[in-house]
PDB file of N, CA and C in Angstrom:
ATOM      1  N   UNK A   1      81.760  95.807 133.285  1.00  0.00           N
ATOM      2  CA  UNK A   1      83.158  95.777 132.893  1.00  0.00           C
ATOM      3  C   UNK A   1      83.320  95.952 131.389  1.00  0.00           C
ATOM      4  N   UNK A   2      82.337  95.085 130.168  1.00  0.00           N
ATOM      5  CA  UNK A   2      82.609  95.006 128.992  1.00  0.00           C
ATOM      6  C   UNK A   2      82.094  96.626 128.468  1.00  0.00           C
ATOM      7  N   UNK A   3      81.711  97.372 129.263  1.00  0.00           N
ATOM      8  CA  UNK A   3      81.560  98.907 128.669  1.00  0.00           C
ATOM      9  C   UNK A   3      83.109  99.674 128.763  1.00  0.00           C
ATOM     10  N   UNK A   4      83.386  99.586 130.286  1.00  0.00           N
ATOM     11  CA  UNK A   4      84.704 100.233 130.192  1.00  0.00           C
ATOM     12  C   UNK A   4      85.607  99.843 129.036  1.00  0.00           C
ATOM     13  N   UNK A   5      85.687  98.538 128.620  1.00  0.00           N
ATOM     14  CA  UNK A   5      86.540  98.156 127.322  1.00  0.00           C
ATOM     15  C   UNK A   5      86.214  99.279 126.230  1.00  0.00           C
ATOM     16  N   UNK A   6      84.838  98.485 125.859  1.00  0.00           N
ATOM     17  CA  UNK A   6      84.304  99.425 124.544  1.00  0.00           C
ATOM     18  C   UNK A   6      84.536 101.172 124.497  1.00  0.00           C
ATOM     19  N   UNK A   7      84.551 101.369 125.697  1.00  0.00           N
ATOM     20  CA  UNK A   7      84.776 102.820 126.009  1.00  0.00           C
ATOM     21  C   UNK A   7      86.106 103.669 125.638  1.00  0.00           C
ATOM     22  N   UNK A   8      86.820 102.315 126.060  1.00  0.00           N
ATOM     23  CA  UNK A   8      88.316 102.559 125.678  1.00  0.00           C
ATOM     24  C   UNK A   8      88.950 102.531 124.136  1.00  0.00           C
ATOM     25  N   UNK A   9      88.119 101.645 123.561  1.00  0.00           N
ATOM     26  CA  UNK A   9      88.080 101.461 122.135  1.00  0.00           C
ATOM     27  C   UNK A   9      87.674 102.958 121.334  1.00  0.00           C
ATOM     28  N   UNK A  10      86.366 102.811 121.917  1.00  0.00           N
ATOM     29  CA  UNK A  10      85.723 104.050 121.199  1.00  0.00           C
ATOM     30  C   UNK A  10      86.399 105.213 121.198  1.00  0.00           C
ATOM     31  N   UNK A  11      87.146 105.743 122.497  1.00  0.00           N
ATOM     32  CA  UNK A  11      87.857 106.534 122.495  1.00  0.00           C
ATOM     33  C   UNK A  11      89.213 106.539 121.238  1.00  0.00           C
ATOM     34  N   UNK A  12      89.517 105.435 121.013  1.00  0.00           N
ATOM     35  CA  UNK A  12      90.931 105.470 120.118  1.00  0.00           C
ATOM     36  C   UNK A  12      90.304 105.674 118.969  1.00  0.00           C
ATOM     37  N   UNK A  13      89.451 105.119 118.549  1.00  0.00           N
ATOM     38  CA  UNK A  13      88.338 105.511 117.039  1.00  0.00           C
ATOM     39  C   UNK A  13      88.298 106.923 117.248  1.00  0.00           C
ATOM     40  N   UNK A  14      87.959 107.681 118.025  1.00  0.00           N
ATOM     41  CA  UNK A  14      87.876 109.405 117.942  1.00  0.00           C
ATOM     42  C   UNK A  14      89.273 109.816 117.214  1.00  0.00           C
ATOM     43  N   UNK A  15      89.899 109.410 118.418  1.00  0.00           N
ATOM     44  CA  UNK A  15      91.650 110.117 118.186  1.00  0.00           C
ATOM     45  C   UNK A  15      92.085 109.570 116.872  1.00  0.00           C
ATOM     46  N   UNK A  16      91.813 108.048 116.132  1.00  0.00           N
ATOM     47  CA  UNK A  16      92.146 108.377 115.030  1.00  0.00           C
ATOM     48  C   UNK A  16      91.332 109.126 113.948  1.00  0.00           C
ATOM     49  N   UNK A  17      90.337 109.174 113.810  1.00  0.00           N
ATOM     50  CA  UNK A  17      89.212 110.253 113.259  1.00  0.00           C
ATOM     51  C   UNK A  17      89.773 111.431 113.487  1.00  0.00           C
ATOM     52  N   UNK A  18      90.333 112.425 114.503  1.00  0.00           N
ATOM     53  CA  UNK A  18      90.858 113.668 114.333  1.00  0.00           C
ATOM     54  C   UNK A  18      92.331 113.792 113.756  1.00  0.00           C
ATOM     55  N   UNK A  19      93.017 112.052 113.965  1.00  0.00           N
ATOM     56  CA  UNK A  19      94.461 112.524 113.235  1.00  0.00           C
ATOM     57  C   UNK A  19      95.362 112.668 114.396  1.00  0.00           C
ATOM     58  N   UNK A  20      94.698 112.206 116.051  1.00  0.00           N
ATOM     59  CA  UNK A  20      95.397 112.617 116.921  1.00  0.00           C
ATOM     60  C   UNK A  20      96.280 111.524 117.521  1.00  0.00           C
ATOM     61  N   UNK A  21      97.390 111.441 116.837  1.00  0.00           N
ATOM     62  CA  UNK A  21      98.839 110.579 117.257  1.00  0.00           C
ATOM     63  C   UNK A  21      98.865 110.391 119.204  1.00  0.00           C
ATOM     64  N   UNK A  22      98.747 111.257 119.527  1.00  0.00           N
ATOM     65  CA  UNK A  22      99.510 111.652 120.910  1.00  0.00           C
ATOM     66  C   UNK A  22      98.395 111.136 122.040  1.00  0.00           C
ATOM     67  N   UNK A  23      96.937 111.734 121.603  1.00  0.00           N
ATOM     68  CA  UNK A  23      95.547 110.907 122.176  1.00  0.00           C
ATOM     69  C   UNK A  23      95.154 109.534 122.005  1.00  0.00           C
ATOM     70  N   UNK A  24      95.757 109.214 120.687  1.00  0.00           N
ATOM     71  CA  UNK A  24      95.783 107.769 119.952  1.00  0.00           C
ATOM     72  C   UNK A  24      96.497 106.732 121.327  1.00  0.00           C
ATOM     73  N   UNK A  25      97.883 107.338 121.409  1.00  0.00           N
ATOM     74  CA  UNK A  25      98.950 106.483 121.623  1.00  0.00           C
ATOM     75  C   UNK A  25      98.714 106.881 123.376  1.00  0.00           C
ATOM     76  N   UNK A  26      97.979 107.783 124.024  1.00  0.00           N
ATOM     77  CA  UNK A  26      98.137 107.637 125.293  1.00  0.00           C
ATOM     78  C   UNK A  26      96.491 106.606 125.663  1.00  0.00           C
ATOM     79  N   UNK A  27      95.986 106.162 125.284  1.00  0.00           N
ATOM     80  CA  UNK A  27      95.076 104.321 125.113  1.00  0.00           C
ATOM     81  C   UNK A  27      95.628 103.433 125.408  1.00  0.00           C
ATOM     82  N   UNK A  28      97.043 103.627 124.997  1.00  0.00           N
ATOM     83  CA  UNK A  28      97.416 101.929 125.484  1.00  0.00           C
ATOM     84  C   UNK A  28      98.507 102.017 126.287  1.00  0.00           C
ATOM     85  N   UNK A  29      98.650 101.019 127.460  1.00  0.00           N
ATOM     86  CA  UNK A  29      99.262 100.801 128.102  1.00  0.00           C
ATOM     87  C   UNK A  29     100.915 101.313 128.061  1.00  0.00           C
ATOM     88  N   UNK A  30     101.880 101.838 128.640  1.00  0.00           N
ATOM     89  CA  UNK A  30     102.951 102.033 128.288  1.00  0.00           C
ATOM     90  C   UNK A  30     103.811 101.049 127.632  1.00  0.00           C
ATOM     91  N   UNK A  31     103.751  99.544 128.021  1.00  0.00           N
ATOM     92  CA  UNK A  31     104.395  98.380 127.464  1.00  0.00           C
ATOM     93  C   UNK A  31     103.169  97.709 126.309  1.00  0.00           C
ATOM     94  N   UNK A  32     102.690  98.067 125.574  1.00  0.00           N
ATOM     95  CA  UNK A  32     101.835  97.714 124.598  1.00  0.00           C
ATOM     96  C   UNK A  32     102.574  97.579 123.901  1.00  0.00           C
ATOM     97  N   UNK A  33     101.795  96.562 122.871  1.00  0.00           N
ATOM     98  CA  UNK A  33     102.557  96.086 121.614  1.00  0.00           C
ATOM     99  C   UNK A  33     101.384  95.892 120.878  1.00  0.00           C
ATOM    100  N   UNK A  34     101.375  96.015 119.615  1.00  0.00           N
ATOM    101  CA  UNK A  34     100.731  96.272 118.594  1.00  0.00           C
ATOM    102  C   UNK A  34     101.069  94.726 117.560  1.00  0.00           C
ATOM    103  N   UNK A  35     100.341  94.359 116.805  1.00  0.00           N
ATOM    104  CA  UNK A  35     100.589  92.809 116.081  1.00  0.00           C
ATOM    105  C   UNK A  35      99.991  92.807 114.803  1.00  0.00           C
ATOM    106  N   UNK A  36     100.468  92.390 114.152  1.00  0.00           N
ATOM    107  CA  UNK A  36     100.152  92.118 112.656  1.00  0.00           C
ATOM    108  C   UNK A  36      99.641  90.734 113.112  1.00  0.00           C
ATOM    109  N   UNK A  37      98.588  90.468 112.555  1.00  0.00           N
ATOM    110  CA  UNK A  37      98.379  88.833 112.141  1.00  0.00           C
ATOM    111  C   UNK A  37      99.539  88.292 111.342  1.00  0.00           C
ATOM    112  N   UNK A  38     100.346  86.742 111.662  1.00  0.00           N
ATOM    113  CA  UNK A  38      99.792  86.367 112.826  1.00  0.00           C
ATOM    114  C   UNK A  38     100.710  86.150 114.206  1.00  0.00           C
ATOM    115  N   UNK A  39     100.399  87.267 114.833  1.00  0.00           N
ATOM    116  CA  UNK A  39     101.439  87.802 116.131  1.00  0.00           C
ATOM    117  C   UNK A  39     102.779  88.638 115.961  1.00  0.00           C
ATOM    118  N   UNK A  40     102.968  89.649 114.506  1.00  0.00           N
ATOM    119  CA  UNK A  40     104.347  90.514 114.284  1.00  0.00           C
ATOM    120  C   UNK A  40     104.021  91.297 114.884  1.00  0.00           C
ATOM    121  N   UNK A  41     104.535  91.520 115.610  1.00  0.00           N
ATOM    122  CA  UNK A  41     105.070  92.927 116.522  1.00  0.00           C
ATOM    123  C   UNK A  41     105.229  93.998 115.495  1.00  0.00           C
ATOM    124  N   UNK A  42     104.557  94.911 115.641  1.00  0.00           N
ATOM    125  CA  UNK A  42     104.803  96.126 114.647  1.00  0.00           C
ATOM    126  C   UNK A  42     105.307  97.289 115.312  1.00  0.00           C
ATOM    127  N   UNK A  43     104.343  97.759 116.469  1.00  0.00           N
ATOM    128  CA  UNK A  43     104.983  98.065 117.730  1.00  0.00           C
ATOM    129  C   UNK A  43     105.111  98.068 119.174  1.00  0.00           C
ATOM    130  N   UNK A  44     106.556  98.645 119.614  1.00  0.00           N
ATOM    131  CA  UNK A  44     106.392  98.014 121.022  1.00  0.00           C
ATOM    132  C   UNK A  44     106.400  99.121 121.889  1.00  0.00           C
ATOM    133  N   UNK A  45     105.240  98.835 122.613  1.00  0.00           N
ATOM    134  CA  UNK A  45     105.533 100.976 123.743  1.00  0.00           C
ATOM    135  C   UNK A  45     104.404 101.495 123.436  1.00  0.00           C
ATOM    136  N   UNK A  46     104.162 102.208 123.696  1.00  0.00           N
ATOM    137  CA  UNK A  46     103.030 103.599 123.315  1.00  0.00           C
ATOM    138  C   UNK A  46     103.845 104.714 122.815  1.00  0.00           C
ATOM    139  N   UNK A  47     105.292 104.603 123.269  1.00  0.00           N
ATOM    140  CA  UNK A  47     105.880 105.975 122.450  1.00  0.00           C
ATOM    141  C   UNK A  47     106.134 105.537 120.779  1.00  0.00           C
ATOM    142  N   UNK A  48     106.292 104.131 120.507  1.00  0.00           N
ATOM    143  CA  UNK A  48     106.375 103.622 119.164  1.00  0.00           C
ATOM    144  C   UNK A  48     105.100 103.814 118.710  1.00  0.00           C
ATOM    145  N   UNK A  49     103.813 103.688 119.345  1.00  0.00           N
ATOM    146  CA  UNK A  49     103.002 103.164 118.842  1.00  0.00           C
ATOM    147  C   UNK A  49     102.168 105.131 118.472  1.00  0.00           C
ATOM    148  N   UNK A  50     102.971 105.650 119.313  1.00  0.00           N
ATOM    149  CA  UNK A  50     102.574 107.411 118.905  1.00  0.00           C
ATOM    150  C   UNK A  50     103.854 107.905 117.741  1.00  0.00           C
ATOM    151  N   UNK A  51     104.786 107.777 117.684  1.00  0.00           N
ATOM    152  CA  UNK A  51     105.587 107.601 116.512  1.00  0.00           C
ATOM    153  C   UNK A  51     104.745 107.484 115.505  1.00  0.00           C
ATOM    154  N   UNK A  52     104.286 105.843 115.183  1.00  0.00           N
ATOM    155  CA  UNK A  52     104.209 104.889 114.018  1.00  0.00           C
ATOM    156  C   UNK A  52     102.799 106.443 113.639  1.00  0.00           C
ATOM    157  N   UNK A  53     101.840 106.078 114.914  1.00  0.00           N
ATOM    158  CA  UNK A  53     100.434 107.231 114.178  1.00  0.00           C
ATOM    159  C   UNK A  53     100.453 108.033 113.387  1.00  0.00           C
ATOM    160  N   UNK A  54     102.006 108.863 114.278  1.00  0.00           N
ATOM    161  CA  UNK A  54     101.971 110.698 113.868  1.00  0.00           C
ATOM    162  C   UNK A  54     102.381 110.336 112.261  1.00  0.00           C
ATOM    163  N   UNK A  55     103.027 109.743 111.964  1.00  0.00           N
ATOM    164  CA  UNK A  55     103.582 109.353 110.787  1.00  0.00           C
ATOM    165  C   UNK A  55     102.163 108.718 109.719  1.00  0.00           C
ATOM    166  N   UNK A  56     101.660 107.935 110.131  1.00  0.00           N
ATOM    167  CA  UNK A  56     100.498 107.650 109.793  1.00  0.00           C
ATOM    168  C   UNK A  56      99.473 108.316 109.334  1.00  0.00           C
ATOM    169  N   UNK A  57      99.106 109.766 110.330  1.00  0.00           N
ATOM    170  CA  UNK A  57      98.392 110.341 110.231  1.00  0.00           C
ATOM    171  C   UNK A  57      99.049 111.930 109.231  1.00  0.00           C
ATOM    172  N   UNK A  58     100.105 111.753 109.238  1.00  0.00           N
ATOM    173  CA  UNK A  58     100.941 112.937 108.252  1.00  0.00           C
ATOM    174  C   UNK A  58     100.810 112.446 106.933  1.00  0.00           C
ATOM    175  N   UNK A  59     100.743 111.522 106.900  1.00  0.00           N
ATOM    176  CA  UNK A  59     100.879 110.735 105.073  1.00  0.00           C
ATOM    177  C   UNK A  59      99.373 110.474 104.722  1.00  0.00           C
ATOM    178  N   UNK A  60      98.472 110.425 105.636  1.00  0.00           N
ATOM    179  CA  UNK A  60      97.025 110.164 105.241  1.00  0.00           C
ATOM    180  C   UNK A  60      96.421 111.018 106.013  1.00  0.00           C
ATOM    181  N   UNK A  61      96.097 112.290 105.909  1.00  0.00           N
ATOM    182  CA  UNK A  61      95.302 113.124 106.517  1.00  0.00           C
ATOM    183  C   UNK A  61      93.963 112.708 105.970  1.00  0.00           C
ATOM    184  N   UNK A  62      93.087 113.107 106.946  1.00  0.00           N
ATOM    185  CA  UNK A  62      91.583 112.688 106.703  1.00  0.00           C
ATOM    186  C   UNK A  62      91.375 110.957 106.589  1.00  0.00           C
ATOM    187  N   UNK A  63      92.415 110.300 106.984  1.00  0.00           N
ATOM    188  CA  UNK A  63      91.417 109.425 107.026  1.00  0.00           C
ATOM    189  C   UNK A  63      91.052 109.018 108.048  1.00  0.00           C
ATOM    190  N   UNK A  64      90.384 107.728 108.191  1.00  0.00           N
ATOM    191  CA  UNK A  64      89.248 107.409 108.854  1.00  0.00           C
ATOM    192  C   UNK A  64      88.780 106.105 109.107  1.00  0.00           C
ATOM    193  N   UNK A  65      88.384 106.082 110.361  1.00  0.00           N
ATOM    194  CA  UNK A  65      87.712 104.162 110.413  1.00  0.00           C
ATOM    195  C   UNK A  65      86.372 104.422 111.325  1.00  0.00           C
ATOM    196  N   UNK A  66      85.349 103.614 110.741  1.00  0.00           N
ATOM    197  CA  UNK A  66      84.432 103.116 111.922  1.00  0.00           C
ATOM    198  C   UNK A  66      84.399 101.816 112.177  1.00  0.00           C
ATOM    199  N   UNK A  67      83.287 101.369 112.953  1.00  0.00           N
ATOM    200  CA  UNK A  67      82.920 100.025 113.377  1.00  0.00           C
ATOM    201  C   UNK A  67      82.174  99.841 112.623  1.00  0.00           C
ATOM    202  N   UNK A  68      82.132  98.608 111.833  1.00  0.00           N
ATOM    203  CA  UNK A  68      81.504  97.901 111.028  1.00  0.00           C
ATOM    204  C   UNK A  68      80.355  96.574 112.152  1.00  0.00           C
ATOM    205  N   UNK A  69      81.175  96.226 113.124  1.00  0.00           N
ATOM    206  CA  UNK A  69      80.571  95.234 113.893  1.00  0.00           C
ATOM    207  C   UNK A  69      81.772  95.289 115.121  1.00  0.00           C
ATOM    208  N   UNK A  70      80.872  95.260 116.225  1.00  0.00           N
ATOM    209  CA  UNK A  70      81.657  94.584 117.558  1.00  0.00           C
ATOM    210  C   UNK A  70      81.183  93.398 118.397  1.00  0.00           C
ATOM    211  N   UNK A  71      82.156  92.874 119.193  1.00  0.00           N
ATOM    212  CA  UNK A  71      81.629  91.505 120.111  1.00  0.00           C
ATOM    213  C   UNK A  71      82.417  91.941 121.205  1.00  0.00           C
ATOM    214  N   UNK A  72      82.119  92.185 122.256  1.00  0.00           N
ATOM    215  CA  UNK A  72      83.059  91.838 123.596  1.00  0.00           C
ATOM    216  C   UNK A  72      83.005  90.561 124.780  1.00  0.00           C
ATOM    217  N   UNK A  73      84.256  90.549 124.528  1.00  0.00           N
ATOM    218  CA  UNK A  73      84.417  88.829 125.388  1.00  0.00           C
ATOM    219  C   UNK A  73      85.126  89.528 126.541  1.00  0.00           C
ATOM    220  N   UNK A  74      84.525  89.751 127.773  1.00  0.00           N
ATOM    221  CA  UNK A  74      85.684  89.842 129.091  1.00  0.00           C
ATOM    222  C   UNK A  74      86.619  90.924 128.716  1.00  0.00           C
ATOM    223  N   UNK A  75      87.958  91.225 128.603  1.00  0.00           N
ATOM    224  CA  UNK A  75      88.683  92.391 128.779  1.00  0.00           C
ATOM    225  C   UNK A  75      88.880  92.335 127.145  1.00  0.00           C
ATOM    226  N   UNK A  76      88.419  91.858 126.318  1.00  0.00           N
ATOM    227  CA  UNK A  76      88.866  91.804 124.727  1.00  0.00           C
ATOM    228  C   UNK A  76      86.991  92.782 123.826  1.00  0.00           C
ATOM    229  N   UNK A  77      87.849  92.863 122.913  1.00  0.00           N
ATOM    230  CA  UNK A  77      86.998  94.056 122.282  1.00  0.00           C
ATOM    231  C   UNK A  77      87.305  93.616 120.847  1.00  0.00           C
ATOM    232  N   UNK A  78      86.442  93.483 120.224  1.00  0.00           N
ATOM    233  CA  UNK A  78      86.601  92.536 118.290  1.00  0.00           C
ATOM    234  C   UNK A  78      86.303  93.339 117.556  1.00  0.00           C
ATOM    235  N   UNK A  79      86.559  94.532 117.232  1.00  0.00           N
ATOM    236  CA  UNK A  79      86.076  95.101 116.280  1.00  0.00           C
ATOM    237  C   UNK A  79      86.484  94.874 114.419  1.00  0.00           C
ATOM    238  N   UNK A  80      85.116  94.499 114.048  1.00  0.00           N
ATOM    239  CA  UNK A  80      85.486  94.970 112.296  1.00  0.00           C
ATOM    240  C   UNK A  80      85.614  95.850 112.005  1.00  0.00           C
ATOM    241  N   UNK A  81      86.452  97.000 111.575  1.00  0.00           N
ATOM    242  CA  UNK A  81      86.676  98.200 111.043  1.00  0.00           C
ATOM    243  C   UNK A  81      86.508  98.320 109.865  1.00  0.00           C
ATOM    244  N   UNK A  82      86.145  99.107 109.080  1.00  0.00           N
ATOM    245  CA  UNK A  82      86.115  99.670 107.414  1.00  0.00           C
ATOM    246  C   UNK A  82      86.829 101.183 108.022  1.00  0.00           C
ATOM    247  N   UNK A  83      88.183 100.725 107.228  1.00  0.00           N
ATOM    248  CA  UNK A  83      89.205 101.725 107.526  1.00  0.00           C
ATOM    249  C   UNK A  83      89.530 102.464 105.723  1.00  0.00           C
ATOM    250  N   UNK A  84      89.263 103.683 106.018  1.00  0.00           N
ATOM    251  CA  UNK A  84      89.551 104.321 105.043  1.00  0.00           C
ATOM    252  C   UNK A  84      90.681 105.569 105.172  1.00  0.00           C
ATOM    253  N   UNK A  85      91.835 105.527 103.963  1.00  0.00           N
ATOM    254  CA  UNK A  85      93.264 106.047 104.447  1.00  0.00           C
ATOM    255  C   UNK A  85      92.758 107.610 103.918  1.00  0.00           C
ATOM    256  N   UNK A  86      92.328 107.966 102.837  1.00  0.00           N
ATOM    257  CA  UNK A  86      91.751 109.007 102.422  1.00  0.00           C
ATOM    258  C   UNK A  86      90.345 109.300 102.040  1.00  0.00           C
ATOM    259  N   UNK A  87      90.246 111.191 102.284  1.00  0.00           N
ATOM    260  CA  UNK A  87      88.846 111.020 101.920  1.00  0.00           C
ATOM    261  C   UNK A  87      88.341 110.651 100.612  1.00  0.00           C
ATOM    262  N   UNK A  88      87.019 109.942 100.847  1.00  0.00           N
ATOM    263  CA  UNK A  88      86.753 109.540  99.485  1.00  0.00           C
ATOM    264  C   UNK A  88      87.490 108.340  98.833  1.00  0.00           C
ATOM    265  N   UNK A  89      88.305 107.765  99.251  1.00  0.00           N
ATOM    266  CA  UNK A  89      89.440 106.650  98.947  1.00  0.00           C
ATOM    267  C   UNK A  89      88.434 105.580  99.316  1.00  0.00           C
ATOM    268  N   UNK A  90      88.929 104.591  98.936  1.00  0.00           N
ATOM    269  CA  UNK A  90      88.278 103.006  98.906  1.00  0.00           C
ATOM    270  C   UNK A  90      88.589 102.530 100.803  1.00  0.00           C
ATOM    271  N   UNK A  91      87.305 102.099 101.214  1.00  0.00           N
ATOM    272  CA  UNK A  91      87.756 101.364 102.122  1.00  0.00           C
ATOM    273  C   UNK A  91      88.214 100.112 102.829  1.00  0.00           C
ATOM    274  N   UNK A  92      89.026  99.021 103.543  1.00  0.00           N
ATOM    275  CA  UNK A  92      88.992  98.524 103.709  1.00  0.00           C
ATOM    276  C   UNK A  92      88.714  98.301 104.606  1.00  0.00           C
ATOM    277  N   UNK A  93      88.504  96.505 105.108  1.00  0.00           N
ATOM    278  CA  UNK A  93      88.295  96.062 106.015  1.00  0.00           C
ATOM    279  C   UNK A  93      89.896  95.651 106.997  1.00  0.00           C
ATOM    280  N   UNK A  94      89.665  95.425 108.277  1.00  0.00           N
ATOM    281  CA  UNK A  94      90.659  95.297 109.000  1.00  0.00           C
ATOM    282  C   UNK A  94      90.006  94.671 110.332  1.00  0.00           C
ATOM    283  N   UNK A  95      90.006  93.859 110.733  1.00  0.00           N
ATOM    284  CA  UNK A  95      89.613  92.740 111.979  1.00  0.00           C
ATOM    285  C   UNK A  95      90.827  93.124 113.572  1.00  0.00           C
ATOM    286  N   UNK A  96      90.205  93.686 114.600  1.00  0.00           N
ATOM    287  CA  UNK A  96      90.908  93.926 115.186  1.00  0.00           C
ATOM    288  C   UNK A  96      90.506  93.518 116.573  1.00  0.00           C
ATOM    289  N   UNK A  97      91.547  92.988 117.288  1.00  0.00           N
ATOM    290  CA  UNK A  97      91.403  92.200 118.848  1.00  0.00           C
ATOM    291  C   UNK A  97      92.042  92.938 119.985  1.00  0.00           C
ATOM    292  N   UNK A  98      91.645  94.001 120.366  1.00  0.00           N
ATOM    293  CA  UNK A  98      92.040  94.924 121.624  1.00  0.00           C
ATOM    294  C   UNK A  98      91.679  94.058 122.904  1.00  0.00           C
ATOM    295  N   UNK A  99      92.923  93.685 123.799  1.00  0.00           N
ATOM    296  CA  UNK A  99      92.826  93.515 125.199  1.00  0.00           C
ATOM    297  C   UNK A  99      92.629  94.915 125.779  1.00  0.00           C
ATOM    298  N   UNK A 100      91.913  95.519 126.773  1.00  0.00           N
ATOM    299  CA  UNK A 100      91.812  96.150 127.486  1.00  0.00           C
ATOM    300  C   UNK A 100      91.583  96.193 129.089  1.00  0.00           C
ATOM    301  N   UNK A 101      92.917  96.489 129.814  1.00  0.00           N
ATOM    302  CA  UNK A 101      93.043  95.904 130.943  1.00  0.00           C
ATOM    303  C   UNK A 101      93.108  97.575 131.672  1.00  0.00           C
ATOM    304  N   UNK A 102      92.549  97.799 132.928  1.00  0.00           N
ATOM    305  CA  UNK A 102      92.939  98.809 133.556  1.00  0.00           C
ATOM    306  C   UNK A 102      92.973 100.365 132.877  1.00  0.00           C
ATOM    307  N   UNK A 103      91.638 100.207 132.064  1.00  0.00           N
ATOM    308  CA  UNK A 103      91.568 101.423 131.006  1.00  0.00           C
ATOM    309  C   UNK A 103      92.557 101.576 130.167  1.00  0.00           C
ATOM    310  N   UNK A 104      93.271 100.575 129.864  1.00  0.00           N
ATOM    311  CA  UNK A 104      94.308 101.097 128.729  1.00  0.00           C
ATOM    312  C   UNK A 104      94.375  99.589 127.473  1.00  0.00           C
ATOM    313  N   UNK A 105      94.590  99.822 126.566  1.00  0.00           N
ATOM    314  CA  UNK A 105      95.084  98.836 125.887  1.00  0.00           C
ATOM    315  C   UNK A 105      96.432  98.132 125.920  1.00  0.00           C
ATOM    316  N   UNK A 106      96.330  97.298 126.284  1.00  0.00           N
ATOM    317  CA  UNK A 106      97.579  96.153 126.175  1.00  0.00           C
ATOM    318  C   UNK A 106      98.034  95.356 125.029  1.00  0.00           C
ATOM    319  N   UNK A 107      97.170  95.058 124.261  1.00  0.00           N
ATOM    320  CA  UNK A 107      97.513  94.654 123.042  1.00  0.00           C
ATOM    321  C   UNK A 107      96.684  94.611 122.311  1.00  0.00           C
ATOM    322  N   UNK A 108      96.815  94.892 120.545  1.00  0.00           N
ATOM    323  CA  UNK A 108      95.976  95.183 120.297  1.00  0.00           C
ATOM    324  C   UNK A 108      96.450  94.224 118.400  1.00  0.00           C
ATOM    325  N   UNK A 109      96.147  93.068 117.765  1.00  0.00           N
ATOM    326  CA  UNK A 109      96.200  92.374 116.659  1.00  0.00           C
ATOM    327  C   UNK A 109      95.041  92.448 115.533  1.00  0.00           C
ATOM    328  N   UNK A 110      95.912  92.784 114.353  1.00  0.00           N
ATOM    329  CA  UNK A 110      95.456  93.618 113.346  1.00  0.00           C
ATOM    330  C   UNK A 110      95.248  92.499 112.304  1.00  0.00           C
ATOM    331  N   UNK A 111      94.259  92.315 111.722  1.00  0.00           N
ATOM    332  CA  UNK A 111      94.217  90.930 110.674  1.00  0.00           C
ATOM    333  C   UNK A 111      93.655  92.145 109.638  1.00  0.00           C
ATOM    334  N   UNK A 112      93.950  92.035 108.373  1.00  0.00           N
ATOM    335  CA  UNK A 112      93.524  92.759 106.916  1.00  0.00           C
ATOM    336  C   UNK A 112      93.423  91.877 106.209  1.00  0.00           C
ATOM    337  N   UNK A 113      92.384  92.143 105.003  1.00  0.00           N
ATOM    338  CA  UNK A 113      91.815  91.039 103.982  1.00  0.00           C
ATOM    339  C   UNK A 113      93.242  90.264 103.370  1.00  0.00           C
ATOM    340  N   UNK A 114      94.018  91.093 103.257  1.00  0.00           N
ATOM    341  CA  UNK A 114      95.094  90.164 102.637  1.00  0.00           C
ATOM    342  C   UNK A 114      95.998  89.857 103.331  1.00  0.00           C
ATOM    343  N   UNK A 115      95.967  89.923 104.610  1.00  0.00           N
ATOM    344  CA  UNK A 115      96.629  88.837 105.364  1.00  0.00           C
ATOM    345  C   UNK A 115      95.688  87.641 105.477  1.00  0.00           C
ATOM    346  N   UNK A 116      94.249  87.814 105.510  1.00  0.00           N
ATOM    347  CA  UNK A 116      93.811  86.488 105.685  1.00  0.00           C
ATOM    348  C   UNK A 116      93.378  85.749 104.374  1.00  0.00           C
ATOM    349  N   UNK A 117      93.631  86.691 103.245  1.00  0.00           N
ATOM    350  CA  UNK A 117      93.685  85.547 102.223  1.00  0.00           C
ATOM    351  C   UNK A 117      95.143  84.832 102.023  1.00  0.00           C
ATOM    352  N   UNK A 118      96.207  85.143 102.396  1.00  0.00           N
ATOM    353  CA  UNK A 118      97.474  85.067 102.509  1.00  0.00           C
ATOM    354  C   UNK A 118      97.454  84.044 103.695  1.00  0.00           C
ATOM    355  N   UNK A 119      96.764  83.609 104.538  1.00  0.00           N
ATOM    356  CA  UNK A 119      96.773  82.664 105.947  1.00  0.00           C
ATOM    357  C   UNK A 119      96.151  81.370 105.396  1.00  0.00           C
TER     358      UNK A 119
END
């Protein structure tokens, strides 16, 4: 079971690596919601959450995230990311908690260094 998760993950790491809004946002569940630490709704849907990308990915072309470290617990997926917005740009870190239920993401909470020095 904890592969199909990771699988599902890995897949959204591609689509954002190519910049692809539309591949990005068809990962998660249609009623997904997206969370800022700790629990803001940033977005709600997969059509918000392909919105928020395309926009995302228009203002930062080339950038980029890998896995820094993963853990999977049951339908949840922990990835540390070192997310970088441009090439060559500084990267950060970003702590992220994907439920993955039924091949899709259901929710997915975003912690960044300065939200958790800010917590």
């Amino acid at each position: 079971m904890s592969a199909q998760q990771e699988a599902v993950v890995d897949r959204l790491i591609e689509a954002y690596n190519r910049g692809d809004a539309k591949a990005f946002a068809a990962l998660f569940a249609p009623d997904a919601t997206v969370f800022s630490y700790p629990g803001v709704a940033m977005q709600e849907g997969a059509a918000a959450i392909e919105a928020e990308y395309a926009r995302v990915f228009e203002r930062f072309p080339g950038g980029r995230t890998e896995t820094a470290h993963r853990s999977v617990i049951g339908s949840r997926v922990v990835d540390l990311e070192r997310v970088t917005r441009r090439e060559g740009g500084e990267a950060a870190d970003v702590l992220t908690l994907y439920t993955v239920e039924n091949d899709r993401i259901t929710r997915a909470e975003m912690l960044t260094a300065v939200q958790a020095e800010a917590a």
